[in-house]
C-alpha atoms as a PDB file:
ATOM      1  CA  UNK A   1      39.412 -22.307  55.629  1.00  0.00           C
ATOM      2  CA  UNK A   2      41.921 -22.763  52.677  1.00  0.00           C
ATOM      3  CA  UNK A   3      44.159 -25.168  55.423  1.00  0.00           C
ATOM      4  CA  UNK A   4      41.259 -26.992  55.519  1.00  0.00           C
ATOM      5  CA  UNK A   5      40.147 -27.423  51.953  1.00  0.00           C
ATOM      6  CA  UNK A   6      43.526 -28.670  51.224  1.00  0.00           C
ATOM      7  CA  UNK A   7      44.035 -31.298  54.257  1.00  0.00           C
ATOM      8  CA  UNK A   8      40.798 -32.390  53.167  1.00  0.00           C
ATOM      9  CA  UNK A   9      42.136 -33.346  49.740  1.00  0.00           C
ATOM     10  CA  UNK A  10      42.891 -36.365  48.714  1.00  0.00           C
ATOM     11  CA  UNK A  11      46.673 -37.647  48.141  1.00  0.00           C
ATOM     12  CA  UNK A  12      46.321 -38.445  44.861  1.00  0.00           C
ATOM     13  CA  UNK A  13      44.905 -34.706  43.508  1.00  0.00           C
ATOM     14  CA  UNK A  14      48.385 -33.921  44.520  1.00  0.00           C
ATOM     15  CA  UNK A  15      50.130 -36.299  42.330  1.00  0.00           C
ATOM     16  CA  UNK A  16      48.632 -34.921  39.541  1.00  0.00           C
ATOM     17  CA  UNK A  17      49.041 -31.857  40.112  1.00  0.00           C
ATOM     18  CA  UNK A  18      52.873 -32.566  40.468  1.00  0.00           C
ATOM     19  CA  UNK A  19      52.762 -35.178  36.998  1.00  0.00           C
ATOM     20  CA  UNK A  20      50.779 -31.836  35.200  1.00  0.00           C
ATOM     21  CA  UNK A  21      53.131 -29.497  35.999  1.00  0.00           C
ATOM     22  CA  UNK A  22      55.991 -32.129  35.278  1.00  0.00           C
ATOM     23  CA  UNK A  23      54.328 -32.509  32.012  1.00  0.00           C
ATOM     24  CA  UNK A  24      53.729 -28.828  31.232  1.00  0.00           C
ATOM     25  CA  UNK A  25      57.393 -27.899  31.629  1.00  0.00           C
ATOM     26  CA  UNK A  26      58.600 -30.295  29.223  1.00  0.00           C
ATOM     27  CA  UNK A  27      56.025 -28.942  26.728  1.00  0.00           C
ATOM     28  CA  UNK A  28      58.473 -25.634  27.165  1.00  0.00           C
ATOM     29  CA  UNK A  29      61.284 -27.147  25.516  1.00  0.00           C
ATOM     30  CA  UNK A  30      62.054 -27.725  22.077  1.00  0.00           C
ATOM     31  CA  UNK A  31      61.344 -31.459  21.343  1.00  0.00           C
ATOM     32  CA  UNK A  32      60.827 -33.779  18.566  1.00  0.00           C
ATOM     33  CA  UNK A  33      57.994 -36.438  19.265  1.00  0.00           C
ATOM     34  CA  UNK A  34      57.007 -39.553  17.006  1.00  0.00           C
ATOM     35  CA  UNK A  35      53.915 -38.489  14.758  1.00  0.00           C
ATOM     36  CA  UNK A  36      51.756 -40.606  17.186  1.00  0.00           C
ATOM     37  CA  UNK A  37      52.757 -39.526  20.793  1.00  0.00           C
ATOM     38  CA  UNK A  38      50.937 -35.485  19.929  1.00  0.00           C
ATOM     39  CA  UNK A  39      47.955 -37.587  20.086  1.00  0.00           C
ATOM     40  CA  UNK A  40      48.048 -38.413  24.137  1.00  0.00           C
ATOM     41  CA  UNK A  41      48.134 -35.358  25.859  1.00  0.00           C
ATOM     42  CA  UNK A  42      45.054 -33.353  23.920  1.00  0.00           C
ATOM     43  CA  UNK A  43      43.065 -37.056  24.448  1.00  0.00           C
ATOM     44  CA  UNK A  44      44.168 -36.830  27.951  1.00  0.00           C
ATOM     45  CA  UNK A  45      42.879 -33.531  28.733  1.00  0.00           C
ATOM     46  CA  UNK A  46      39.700 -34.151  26.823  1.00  0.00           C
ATOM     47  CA  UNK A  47      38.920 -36.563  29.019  1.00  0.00           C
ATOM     48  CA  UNK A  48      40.289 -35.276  32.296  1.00  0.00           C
ATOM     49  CA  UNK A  49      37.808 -32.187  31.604  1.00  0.00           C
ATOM     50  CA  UNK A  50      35.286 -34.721  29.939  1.00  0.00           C
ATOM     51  CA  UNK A  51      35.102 -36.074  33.832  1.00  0.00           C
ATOM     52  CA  UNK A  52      35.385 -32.799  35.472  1.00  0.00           C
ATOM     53  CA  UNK A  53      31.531 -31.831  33.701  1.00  0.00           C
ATOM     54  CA  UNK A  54      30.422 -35.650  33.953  1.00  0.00           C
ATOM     55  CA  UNK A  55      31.212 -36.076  37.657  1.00  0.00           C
ATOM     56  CA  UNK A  56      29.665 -32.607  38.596  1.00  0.00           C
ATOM     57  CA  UNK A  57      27.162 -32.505  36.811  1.00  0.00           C
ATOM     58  CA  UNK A  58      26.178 -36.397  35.374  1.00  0.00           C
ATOM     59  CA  UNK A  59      25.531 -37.336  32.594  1.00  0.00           C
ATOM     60  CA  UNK A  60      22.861 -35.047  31.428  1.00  0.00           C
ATOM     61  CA  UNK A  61      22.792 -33.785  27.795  1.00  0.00           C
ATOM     62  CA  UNK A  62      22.950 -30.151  27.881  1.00  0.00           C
ATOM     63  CA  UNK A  63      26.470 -30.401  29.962  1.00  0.00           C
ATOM     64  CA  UNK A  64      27.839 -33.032  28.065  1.00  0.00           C
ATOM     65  CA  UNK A  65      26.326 -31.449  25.231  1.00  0.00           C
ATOM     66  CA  UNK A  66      28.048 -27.621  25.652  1.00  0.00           C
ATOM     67  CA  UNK A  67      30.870 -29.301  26.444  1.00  0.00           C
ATOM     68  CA  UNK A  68      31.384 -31.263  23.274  1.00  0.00           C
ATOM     69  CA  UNK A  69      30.171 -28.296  20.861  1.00  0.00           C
ATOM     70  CA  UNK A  70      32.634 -25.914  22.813  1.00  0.00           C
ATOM     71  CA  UNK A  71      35.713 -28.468  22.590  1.00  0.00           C
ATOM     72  CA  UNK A  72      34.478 -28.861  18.970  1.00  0.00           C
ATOM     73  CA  UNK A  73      33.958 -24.703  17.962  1.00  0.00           C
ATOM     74  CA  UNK A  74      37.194 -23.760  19.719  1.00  0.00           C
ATOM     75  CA  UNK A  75      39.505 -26.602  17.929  1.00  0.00           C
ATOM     76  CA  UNK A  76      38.028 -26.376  14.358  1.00  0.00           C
ATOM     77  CA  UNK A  77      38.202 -22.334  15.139  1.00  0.00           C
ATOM     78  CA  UNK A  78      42.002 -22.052  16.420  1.00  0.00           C
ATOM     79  CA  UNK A  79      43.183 -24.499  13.904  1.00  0.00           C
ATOM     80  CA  UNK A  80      42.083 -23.027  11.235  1.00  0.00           C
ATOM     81  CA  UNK A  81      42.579 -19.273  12.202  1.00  0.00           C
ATOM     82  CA  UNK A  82      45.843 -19.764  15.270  1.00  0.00           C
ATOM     83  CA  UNK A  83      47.914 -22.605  14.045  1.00  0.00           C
ATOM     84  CA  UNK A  84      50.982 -23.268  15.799  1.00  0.00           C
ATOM     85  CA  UNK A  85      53.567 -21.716  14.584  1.00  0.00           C
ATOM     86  CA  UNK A  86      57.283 -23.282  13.618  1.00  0.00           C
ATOM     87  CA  UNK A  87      56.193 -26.815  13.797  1.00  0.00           C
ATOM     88  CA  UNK A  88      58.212 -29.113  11.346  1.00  0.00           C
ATOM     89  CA  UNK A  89      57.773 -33.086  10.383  1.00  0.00           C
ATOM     90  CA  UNK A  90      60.665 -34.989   9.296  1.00  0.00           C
ATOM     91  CA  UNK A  91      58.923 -37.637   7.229  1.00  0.00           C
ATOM     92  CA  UNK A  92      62.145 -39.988   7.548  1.00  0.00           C
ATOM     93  CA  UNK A  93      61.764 -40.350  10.945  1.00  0.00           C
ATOM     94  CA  UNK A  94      57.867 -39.530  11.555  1.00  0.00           C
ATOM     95  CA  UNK A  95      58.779 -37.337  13.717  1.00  0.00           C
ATOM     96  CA  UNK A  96      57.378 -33.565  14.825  1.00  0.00           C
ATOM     97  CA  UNK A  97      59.911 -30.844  15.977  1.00  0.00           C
ATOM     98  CA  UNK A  98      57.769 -29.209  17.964  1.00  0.00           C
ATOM     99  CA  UNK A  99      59.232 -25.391  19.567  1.00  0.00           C
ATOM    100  CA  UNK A 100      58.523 -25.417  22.933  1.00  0.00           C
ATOM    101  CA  UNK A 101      55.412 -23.464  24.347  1.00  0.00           C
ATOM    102  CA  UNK A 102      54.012 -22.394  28.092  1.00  0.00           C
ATOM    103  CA  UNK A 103      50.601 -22.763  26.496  1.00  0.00           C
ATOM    104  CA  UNK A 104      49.943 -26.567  27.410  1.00  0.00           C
ATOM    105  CA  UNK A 105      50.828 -26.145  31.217  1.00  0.00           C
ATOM    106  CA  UNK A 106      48.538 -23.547  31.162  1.00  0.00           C
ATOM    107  CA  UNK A 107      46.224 -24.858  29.791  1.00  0.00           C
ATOM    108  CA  UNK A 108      46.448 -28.273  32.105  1.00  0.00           C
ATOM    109  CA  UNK A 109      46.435 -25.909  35.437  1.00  0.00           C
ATOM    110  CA  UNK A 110      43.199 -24.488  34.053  1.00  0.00           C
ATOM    111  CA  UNK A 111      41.776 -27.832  33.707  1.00  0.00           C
ATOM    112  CA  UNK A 112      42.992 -28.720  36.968  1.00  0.00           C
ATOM    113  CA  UNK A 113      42.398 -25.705  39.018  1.00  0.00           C
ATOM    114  CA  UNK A 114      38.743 -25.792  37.624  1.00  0.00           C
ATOM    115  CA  UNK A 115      38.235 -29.109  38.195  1.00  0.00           C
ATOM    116  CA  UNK A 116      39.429 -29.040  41.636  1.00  0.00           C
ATOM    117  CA  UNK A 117      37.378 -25.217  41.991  1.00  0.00           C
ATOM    118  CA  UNK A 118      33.951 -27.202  41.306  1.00  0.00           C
ATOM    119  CA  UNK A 119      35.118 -30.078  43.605  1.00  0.00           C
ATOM    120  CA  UNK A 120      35.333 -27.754  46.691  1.00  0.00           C
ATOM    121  CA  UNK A 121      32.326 -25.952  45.562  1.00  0.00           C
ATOM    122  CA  UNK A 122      30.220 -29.294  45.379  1.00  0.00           C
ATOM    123  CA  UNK A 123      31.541 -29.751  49.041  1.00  0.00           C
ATOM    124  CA  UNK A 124      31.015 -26.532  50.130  1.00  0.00           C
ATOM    125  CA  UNK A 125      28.099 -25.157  48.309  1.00  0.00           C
ATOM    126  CA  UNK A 126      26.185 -27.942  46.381  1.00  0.00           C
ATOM    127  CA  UNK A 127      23.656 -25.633  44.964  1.00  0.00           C
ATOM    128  CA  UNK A 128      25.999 -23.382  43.301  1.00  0.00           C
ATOM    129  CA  UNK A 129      27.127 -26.334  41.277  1.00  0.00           C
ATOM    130  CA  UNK A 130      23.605 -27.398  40.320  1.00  0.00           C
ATOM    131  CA  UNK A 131      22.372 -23.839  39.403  1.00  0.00           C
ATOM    132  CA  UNK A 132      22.063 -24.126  35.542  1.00  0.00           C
ATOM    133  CA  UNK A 133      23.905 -21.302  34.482  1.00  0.00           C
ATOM    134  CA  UNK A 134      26.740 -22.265  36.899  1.00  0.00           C
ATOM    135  CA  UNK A 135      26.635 -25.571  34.923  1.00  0.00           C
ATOM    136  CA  UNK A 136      26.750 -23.953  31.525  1.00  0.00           C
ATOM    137  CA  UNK A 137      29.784 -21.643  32.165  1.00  0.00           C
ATOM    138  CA  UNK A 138      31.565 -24.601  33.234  1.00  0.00           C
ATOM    139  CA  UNK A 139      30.561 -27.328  30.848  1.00  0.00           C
ATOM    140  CA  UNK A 140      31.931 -24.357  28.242  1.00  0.00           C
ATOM    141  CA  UNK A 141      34.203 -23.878  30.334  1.00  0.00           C
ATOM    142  CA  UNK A 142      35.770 -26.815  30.180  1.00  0.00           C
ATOM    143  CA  UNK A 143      34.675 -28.027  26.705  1.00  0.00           C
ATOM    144  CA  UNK A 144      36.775 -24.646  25.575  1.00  0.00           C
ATOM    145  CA  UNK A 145      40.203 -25.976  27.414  1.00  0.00           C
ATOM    146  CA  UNK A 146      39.994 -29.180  26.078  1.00  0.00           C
ATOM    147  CA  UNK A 147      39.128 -27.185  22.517  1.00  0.00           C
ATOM    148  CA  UNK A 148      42.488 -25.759  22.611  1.00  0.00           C
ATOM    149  CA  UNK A 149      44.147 -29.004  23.243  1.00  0.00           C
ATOM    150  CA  UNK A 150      42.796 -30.693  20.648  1.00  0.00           C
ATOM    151  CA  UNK A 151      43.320 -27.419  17.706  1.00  0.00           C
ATOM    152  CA  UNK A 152      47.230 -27.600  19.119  1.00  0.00           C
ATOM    153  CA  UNK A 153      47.295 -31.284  17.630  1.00  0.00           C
ATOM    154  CA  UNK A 154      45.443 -30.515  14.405  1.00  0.00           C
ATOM    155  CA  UNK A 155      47.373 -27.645  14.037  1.00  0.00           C
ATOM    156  CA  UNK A 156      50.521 -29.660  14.163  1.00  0.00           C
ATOM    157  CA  UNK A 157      48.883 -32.646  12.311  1.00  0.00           C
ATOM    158  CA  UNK A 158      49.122 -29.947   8.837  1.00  0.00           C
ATOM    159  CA  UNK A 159      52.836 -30.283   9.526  1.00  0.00           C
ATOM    160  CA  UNK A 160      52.403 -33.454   7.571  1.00  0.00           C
ATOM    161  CA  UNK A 161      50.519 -32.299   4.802  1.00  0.00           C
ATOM    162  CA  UNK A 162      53.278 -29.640   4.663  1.00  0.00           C
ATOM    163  CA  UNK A 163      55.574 -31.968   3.897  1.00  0.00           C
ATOM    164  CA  UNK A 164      53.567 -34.179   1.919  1.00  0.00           C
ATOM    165  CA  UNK A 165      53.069 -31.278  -0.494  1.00  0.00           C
ATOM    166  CA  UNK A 166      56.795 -30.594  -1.314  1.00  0.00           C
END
């Protein structure tokens, strides 16, 4: 059955898995990255998980809905209370020096793998996907991933004020 979930896939779900996990392993390494380019990848995986709910379940307001208040709850909450830790800005070049993490390729194969779970679910078993507390979970789900995106970039925003202070 699993030989036959993947041939059914389509080419491209590949390539991005192979560009997420490209992605994710340079987030492991220590890097510095212009003040603008931390923006990107937390905007990215908003939206990648933004149409993950709105292609499973449309564009209905209590998915959309849970999955804006969770992406906004979990980035105001790990901001504030699970910055990251060690991240410097060098004003003179508007630069971060960020330490490298695991956390965003794990966090991008969650969004992935769920997206693509829910895909082969909708294929397989369309009313699983439309029962409503299937479409909860996952609108929180997802709304919680993309949460922790977006608190990384916050969190790393303060950098500035950091130096802005001194």
């Amino acid at each position: 059955m699993m030989l036959q979930i993947l041939a059914h896939t389509p080419k491209w779900v590949f390539g991005l898995l192979l560009f997420l996990i490209v992605l994710g392993i340079q987030q492991s390494k220590d890097r510095k990255v212009r003040k603008y380019l931390i923006l990107p990848l937390p905007i990215g995986m908003a939206l990648l998980s933004y149409l993950g709910v709105q292609s499973s379940f449309g564009l209905a307001w209590l998915p959309v809905g849970l999955w804006f208040l969770a992406l906004v709850l979990i980035a105001y909450s790990v901001a504030k209370y699970f910055p990251v830790k060690k991240v410097q800005f060098n004003a003179d070049l508007a630069s971060f020096i960020i330490p490298g993490s695991w956390i965003p390729l794990v966090l991008m194969m969650a969004i992935f793998f769920t997206k693509y779970f829910v895909g082969v679910l909708n294929a397989l078993q369309p009313t699983i996907v439309s029962d409503p507390t299937f479409i909860v979970v996952c609108s929180i789900i997802y709304g919680s991933f993309s949460g922790l995106f977006v608190a990384r970039a916050f969190s790393m925003w303060r950098a500035i004020d950091s130096v802005a202070a001194k």
